[in-house]
ModelCIF file with pLDDT and N, C-alpha, C, O atoms, coordinates in Angstrom:
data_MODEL
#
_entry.id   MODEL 
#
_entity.id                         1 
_entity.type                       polymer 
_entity.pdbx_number_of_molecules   1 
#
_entity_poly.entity_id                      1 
_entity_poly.type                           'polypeptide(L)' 
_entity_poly.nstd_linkage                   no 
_entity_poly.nstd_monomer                   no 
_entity_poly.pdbx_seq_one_letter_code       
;(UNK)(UNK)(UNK)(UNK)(UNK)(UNK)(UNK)(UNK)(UNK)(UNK)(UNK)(UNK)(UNK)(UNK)(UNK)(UNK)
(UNK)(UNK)(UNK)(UNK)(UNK)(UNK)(UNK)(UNK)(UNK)(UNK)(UNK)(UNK)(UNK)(UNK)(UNK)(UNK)
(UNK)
;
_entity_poly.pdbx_seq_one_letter_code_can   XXXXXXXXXXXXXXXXXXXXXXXXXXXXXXXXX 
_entity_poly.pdbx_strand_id                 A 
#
loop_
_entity_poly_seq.entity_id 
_entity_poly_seq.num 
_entity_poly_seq.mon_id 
_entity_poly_seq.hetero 
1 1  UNK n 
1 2  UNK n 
1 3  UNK n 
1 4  UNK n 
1 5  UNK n 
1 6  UNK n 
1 7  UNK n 
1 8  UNK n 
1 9  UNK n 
1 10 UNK n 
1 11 UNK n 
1 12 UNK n 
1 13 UNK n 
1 14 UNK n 
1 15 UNK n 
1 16 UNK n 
1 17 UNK n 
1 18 UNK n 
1 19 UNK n 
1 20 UNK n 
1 21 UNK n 
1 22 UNK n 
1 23 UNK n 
1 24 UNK n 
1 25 UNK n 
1 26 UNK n 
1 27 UNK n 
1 28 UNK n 
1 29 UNK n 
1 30 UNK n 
1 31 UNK n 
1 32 UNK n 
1 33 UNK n 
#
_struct_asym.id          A 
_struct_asym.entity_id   1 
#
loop_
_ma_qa_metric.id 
_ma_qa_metric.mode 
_ma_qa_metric.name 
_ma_qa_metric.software_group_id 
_ma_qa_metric.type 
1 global pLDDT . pLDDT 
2 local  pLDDT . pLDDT 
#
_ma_qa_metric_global.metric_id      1 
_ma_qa_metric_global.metric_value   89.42 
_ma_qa_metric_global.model_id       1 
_ma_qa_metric_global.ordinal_id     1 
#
loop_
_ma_qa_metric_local.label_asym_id 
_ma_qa_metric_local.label_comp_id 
_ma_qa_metric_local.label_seq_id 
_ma_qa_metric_local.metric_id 
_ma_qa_metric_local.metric_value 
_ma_qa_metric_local.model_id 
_ma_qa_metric_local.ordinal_id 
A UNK 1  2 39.00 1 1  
A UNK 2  2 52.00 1 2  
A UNK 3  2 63.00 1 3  
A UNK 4  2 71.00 1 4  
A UNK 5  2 86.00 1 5  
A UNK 6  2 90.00 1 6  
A UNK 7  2 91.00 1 7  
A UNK 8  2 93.00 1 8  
A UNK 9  2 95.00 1 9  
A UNK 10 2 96.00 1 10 
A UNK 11 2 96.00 1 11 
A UNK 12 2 94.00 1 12 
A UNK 13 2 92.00 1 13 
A UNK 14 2 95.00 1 14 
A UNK 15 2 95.00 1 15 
A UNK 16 2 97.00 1 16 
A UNK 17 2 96.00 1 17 
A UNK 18 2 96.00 1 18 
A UNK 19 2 97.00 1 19 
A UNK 20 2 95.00 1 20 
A UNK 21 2 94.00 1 21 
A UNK 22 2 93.00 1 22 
A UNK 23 2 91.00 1 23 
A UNK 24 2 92.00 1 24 
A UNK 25 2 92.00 1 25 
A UNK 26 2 94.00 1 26 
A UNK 27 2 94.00 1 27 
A UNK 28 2 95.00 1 28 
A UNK 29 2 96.00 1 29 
A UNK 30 2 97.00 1 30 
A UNK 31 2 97.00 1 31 
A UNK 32 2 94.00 1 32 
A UNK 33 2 93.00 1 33 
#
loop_
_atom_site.group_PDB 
_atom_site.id 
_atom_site.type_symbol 
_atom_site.label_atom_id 
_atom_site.label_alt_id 
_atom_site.label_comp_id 
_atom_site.label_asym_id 
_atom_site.label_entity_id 
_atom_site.label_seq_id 
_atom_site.pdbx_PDB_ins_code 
_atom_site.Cartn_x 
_atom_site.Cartn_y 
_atom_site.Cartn_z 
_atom_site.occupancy 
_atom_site.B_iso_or_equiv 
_atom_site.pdbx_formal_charge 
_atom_site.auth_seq_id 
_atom_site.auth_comp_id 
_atom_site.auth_asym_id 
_atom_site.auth_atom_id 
_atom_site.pdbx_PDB_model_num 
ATOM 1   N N  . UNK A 1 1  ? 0.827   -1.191 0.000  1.00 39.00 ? 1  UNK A N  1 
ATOM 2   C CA . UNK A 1 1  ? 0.000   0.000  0.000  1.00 39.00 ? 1  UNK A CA 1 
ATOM 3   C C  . UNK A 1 1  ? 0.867   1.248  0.000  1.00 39.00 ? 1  UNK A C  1 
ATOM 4   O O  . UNK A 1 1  ? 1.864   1.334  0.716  1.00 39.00 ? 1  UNK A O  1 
ATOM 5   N N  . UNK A 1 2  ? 0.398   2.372  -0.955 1.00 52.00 ? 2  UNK A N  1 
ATOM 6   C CA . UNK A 1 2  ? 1.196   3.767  -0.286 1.00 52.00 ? 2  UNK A CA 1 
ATOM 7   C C  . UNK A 1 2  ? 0.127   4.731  -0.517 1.00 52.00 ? 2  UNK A C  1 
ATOM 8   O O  . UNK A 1 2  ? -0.593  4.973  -1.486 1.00 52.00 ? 2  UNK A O  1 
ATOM 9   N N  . UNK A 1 3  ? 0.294   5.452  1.258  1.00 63.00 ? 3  UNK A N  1 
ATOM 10  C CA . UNK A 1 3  ? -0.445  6.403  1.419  1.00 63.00 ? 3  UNK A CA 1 
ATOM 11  C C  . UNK A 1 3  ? -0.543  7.571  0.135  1.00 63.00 ? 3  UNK A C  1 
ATOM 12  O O  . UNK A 1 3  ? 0.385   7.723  -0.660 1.00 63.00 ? 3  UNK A O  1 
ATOM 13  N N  . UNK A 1 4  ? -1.756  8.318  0.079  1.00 71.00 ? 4  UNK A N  1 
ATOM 14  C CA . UNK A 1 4  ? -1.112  9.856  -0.422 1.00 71.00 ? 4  UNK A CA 1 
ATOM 15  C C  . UNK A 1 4  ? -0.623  10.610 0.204  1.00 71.00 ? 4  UNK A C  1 
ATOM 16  O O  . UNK A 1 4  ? -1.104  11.101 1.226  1.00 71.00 ? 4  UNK A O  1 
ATOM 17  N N  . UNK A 1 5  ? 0.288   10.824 -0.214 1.00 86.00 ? 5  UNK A N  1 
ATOM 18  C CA . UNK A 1 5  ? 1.336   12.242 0.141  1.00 86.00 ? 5  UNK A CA 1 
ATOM 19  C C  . UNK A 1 5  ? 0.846   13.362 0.029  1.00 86.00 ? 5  UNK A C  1 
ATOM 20  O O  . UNK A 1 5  ? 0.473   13.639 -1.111 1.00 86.00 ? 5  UNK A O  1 
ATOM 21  N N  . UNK A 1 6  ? 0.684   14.238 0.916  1.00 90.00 ? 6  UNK A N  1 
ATOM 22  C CA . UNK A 1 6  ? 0.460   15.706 0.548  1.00 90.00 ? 6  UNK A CA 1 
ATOM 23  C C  . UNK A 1 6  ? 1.343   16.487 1.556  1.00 90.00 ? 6  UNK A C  1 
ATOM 24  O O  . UNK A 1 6  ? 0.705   17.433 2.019  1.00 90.00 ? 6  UNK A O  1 
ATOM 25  N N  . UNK A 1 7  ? 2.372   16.414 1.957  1.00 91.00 ? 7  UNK A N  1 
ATOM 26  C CA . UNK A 1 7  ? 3.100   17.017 3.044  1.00 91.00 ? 7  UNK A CA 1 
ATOM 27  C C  . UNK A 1 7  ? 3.409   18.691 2.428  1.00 91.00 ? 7  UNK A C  1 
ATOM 28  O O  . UNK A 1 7  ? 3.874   19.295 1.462  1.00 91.00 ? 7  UNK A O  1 
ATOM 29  N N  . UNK A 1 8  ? 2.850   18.868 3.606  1.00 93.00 ? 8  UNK A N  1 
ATOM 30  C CA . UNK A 1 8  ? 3.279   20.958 2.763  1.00 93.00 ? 8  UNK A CA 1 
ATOM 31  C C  . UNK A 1 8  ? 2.164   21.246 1.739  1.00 93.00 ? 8  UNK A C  1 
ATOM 32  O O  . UNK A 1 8  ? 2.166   22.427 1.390  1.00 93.00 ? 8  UNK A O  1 
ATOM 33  N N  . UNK A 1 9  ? 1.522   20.734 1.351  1.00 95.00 ? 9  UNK A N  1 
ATOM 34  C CA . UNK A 1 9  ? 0.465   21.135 -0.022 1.00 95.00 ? 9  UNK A CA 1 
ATOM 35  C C  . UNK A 1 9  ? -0.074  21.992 1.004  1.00 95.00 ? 9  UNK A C  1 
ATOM 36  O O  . UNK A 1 9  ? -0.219  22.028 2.226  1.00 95.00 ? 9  UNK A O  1 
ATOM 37  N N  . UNK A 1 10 ? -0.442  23.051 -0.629 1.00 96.00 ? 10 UNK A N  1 
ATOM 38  C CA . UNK A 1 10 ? -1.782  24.048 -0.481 1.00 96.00 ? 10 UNK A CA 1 
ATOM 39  C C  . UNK A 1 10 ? -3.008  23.772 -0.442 1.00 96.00 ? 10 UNK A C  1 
ATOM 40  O O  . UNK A 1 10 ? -3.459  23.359 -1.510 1.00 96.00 ? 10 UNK A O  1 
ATOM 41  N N  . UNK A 1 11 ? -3.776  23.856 0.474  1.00 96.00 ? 11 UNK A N  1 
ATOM 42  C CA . UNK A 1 11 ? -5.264  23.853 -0.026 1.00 96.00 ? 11 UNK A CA 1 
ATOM 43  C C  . UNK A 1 11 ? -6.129  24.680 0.234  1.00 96.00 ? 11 UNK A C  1 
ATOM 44  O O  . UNK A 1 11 ? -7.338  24.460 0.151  1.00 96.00 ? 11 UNK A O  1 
ATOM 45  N N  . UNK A 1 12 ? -5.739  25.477 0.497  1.00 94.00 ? 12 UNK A N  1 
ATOM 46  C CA . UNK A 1 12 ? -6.237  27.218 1.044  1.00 94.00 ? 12 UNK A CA 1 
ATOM 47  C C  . UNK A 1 12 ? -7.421  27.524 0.167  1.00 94.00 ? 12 UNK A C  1 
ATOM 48  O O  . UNK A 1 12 ? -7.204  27.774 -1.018 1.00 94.00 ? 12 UNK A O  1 
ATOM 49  N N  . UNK A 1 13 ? -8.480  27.529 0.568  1.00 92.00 ? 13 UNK A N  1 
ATOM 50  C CA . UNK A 1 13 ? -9.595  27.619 0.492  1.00 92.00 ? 13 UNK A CA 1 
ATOM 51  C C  . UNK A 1 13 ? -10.222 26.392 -0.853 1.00 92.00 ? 13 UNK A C  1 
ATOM 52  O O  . UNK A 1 13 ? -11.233 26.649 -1.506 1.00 92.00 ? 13 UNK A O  1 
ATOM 53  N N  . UNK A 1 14 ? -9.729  25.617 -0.977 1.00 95.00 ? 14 UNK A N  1 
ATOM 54  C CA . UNK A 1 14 ? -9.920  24.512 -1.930 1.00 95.00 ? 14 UNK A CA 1 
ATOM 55  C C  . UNK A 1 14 ? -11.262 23.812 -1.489 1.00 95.00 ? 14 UNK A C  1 
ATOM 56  O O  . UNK A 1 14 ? -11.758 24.238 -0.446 1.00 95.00 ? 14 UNK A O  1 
ATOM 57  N N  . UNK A 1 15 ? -11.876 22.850 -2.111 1.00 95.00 ? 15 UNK A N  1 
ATOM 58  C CA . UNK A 1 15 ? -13.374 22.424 -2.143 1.00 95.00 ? 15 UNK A CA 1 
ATOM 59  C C  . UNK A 1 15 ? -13.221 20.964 -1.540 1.00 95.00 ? 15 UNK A C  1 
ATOM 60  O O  . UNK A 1 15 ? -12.351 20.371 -2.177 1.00 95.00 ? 15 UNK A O  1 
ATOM 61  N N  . UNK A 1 16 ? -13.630 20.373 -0.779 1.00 97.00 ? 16 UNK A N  1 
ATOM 62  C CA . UNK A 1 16 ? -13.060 19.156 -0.556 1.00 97.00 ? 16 UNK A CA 1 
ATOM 63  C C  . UNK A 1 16 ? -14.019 18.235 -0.368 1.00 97.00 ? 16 UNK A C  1 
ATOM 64  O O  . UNK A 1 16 ? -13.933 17.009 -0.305 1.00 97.00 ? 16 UNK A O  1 
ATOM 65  N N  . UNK A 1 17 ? -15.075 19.060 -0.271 1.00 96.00 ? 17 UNK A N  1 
ATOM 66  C CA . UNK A 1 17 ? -16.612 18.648 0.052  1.00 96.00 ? 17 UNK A CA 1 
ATOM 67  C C  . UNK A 1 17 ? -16.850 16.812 -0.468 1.00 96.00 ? 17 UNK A C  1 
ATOM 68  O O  . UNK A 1 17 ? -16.894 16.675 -1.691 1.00 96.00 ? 17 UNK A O  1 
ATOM 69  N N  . UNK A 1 18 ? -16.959 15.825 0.155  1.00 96.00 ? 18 UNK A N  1 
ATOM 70  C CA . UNK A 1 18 ? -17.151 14.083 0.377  1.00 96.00 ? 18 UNK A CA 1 
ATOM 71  C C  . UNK A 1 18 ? -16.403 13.736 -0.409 1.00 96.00 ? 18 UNK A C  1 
ATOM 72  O O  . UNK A 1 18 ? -16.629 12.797 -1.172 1.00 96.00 ? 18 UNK A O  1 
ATOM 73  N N  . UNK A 1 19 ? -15.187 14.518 -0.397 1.00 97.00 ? 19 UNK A N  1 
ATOM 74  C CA . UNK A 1 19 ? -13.916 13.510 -0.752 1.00 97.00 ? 19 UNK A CA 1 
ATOM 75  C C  . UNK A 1 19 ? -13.264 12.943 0.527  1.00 97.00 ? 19 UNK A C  1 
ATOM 76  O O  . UNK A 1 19 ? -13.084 13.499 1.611  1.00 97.00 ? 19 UNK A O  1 
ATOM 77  N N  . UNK A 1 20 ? -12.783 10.982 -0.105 1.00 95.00 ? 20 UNK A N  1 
ATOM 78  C CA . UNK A 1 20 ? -12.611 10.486 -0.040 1.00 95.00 ? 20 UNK A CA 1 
ATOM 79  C C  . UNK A 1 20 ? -10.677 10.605 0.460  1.00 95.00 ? 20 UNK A C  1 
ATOM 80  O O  . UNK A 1 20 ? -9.793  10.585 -0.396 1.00 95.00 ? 20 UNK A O  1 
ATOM 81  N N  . UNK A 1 21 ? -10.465 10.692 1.603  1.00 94.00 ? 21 UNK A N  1 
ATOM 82  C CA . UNK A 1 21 ? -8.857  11.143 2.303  1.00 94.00 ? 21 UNK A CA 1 
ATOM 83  C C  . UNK A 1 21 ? -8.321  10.161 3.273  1.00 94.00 ? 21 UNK A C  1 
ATOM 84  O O  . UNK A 1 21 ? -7.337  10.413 3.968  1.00 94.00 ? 21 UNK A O  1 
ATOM 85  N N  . UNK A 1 22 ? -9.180  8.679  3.333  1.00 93.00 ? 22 UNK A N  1 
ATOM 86  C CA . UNK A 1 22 ? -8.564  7.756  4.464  1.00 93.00 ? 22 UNK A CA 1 
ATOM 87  C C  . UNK A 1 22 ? -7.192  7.566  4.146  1.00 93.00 ? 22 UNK A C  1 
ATOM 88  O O  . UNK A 1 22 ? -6.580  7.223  3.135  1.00 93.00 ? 22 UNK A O  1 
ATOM 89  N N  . UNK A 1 23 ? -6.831  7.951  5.531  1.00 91.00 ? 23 UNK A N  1 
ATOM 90  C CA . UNK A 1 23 ? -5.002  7.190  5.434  1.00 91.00 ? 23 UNK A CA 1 
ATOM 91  C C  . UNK A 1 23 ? -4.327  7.964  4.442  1.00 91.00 ? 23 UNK A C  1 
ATOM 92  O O  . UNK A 1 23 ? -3.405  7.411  3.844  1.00 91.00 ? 23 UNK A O  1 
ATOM 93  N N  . UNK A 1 24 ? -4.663  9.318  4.117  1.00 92.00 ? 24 UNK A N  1 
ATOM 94  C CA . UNK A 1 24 ? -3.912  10.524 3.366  1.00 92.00 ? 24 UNK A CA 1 
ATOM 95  C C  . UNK A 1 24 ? -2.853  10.704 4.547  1.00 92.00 ? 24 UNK A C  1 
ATOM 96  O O  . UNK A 1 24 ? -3.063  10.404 5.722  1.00 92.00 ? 24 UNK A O  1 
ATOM 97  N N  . UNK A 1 25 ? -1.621  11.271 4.001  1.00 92.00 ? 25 UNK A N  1 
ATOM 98  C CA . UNK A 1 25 ? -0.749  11.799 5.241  1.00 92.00 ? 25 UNK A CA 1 
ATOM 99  C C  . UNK A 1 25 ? -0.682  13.735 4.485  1.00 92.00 ? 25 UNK A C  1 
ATOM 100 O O  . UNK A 1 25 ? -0.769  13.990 3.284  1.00 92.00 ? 25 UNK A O  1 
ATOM 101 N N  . UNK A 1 26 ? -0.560  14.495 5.299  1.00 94.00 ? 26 UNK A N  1 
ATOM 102 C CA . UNK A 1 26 ? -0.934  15.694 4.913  1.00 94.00 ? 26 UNK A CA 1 
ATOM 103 C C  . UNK A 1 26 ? -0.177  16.479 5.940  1.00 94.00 ? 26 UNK A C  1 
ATOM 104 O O  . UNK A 1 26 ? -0.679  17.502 6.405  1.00 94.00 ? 26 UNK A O  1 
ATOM 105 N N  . UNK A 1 27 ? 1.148   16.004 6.366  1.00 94.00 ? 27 UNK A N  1 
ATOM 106 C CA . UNK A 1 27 ? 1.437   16.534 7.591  1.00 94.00 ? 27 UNK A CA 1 
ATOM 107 C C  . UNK A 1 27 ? 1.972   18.440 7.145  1.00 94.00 ? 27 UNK A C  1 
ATOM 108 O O  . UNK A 1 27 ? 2.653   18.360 6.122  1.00 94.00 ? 27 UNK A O  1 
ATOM 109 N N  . UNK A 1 28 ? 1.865   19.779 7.547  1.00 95.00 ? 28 UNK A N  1 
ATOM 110 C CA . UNK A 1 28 ? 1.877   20.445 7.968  1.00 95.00 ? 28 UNK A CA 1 
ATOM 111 C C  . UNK A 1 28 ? 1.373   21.329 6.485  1.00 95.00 ? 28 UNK A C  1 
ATOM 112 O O  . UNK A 1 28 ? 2.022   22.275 6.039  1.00 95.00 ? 28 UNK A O  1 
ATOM 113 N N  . UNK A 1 29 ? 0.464   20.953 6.037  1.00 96.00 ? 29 UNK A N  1 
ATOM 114 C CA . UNK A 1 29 ? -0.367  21.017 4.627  1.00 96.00 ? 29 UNK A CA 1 
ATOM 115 C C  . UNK A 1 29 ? -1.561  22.259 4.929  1.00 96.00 ? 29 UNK A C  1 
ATOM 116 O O  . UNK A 1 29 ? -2.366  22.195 5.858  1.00 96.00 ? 29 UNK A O  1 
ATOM 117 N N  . UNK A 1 30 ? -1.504  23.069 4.216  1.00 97.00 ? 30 UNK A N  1 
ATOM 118 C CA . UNK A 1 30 ? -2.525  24.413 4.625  1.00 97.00 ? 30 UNK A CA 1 
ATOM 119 C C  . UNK A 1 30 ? -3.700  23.704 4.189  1.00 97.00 ? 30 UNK A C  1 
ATOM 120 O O  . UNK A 1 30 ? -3.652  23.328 3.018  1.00 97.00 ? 30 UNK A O  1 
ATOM 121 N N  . UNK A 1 31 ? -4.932  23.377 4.952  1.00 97.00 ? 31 UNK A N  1 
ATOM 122 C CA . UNK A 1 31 ? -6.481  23.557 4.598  1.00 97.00 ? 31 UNK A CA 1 
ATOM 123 C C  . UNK A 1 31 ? -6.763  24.854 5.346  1.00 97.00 ? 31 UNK A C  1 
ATOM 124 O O  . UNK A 1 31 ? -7.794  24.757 6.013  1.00 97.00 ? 31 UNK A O  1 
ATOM 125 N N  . UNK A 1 32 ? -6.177  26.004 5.436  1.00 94.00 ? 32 UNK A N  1 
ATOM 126 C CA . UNK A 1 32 ? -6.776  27.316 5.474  1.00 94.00 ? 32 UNK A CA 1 
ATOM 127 C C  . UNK A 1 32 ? -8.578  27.662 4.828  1.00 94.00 ? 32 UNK A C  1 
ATOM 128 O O  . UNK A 1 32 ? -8.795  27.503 3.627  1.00 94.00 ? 32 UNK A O  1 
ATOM 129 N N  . UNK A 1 33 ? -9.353  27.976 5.471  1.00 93.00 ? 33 UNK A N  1 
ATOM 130 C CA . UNK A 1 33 ? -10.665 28.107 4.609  1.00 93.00 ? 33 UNK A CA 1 
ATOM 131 C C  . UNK A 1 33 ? -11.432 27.252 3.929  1.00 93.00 ? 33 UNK A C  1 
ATOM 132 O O  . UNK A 1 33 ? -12.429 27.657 3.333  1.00 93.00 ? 33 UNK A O  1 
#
């Protein structure tokens, strides 16, 4: 298995609405807004 990666990504004011993120790693990743 490999997780998704999002370490550091932007998502500053991005739409995320019933997406699907189990077992994403997202460590210090802006969801600002």
């Amino acid at each position: 298995r490999g997780d998704t990666q999002a370490q550091g990504a932007s998502l500053v004011g991005a739409n995320l609405q019933r997406s699907r993120m189990t077992g994403m790693v997202a460590i210090a990743a802006d969801f600002t807004d």
